[in-house]
Protein backbone atom coordinates (compact mmCIF):
# COMPACT_ATOMS: atom_id res chain seq x y z
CA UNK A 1 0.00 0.00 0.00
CA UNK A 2 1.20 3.42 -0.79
CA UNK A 3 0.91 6.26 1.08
CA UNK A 4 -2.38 7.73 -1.16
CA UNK A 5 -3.50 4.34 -1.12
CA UNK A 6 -3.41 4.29 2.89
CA UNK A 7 -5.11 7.55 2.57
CA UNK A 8 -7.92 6.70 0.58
CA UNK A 9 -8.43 3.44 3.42
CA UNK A 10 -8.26 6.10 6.21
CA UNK A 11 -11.24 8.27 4.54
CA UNK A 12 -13.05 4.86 3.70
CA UNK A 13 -12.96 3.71 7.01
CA UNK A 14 -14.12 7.19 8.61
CA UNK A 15 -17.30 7.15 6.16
CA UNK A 16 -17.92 3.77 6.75
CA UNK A 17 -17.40 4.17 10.63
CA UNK A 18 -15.29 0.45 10.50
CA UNK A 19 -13.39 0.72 13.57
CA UNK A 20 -11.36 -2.40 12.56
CA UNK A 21 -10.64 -0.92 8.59
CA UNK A 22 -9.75 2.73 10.84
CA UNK A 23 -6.74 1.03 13.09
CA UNK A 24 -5.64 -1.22 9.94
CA UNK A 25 -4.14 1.75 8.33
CA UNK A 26 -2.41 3.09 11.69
CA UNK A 27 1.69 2.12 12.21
CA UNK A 28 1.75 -0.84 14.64
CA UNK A 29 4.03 1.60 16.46
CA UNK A 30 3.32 2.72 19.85
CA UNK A 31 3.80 6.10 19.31
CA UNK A 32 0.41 6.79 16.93
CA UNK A 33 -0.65 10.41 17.77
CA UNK A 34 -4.51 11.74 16.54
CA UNK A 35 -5.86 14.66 17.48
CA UNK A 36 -9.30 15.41 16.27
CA UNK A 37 -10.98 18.85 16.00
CA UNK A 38 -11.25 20.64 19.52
CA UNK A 39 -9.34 17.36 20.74
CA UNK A 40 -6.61 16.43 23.29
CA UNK A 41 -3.50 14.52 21.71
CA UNK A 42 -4.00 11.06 21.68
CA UNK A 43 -1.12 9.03 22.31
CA UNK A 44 -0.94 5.18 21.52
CA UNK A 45 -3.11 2.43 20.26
CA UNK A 46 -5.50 2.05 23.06
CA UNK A 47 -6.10 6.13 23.23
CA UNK A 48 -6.67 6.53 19.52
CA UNK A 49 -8.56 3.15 18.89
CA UNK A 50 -11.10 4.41 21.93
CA UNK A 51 -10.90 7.75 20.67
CA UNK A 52 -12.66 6.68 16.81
CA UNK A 53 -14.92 3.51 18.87
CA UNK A 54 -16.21 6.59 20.30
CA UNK A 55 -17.08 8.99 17.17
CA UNK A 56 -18.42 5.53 15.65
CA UNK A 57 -20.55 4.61 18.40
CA UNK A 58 -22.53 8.12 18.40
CA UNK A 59 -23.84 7.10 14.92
CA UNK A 60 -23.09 10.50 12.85
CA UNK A 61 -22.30 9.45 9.40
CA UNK A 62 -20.30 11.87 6.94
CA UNK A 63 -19.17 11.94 4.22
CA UNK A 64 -15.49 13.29 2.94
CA UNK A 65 -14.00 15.29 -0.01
CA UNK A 66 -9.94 15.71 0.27
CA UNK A 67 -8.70 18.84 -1.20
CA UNK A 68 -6.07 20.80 -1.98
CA UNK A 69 -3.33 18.21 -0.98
CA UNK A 70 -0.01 19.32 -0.28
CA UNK A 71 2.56 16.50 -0.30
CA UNK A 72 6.20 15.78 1.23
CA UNK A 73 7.38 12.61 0.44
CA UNK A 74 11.10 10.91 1.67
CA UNK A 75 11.90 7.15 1.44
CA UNK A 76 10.46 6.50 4.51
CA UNK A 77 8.11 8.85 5.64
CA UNK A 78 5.30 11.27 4.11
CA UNK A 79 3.22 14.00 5.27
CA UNK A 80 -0.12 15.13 3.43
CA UNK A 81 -1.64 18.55 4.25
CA UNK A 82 -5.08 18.70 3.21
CA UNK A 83 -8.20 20.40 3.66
CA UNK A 84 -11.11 17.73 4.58
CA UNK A 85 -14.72 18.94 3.31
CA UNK A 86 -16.57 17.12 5.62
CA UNK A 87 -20.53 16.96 5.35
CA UNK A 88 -23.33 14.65 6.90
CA UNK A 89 -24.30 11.58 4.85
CA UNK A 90 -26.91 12.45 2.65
CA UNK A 91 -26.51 16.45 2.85
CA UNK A 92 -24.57 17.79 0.19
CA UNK A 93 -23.12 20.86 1.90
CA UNK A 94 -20.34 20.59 3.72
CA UNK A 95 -19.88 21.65 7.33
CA UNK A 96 -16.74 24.28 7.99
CA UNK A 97 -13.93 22.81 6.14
CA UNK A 98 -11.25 21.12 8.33
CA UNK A 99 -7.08 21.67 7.61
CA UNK A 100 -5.68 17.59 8.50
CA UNK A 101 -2.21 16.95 8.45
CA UNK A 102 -1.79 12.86 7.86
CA UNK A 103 1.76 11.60 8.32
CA UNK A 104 2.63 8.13 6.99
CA UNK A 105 5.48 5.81 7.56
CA UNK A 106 6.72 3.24 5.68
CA UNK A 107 6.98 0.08 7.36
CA UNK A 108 7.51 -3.90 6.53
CA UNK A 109 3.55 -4.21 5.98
CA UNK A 110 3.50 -0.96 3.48
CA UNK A 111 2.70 2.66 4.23
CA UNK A 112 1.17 3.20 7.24
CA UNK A 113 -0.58 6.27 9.23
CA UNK A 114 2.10 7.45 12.54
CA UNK A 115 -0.24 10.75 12.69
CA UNK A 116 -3.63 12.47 11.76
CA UNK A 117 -4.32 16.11 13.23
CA UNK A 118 -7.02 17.65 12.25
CA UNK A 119 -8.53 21.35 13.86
CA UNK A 120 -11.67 23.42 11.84
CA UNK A 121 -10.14 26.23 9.06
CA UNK A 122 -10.14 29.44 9.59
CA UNK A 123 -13.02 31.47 8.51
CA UNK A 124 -11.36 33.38 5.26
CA UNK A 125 -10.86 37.18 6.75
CA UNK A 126 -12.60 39.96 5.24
CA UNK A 127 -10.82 42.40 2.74
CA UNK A 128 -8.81 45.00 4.88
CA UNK A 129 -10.02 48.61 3.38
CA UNK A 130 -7.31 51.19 3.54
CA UNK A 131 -8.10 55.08 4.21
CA UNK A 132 -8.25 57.42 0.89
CA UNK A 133 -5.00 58.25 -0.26
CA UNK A 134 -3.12 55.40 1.69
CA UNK A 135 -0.07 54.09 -0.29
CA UNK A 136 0.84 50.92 1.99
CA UNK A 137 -0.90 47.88 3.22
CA UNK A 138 -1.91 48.91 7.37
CA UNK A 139 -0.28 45.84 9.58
CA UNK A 140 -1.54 45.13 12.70
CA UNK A 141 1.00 43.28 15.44
């Protein structure tokens, strides 16, 4: 599996709300981190398996469009940037986008999620106006 395949079975697994397909594309190492929107960091198998068992159980089911991926690949490890358009099954507009950062590993049994952090997007901000006859941007610090 490479690491867009590995992708495409994390997204799968989150629509489908398979807890066992979700941990099959995690690293069998120890050190897994997820943090989902609003979330602690969750450390470990048993904290992140619990942590998705959880946002199955409640019985919410989306739906998920990846977009605007930004990629970094080395031999052995890769790290996606992407914005998630995430909506509820069966409504076709999305909630407030979400920015994910999904890190994958390569290991003996393929490509394999070490890390998935995901927090909501910032609202775009509005236009700054500048007074009549200003010449330079106005920066606020």
């Amino acid at each position: 599996m490479n690491p867009q395949e590995c992708e495409a079975a994390f997204y799968e697994a989150l629509e489908k709300a398979d807890l066992e397909a979700m941990m099959g594309v995690w690293a069998d190492d120890e050190e897994i981190i997820c943090v989902h929107p609003g979330g602690p960091r969750l450390v470990g198998h048993a904290a992140v398996r619990e942590a998705w068992r959880l946002v199955f159980q409640a019985g919410t089911r989306l739906t998920v469009q990846v977009g605007q991926v930004v990629a970094m690949q080395s031999m052995m490890m890769t790290t996606h940037c992407v914005h998630e358009f995430i909506a509820l099954k069966g409504e076709a507009r999305p909630v407030a986008p979400v920015v994910a950062t999904n890190v994958y590993v390569r290991s003996g049994n393929g490509w394999k999620m070490l890390l998935h952090h995901s927090s909501p997007s910032p609202k775009p901000e509005p236009p700054v106006t500048q007074p009549a006859g200003a010449t330079h941007p106005k920066v606020l610090h």
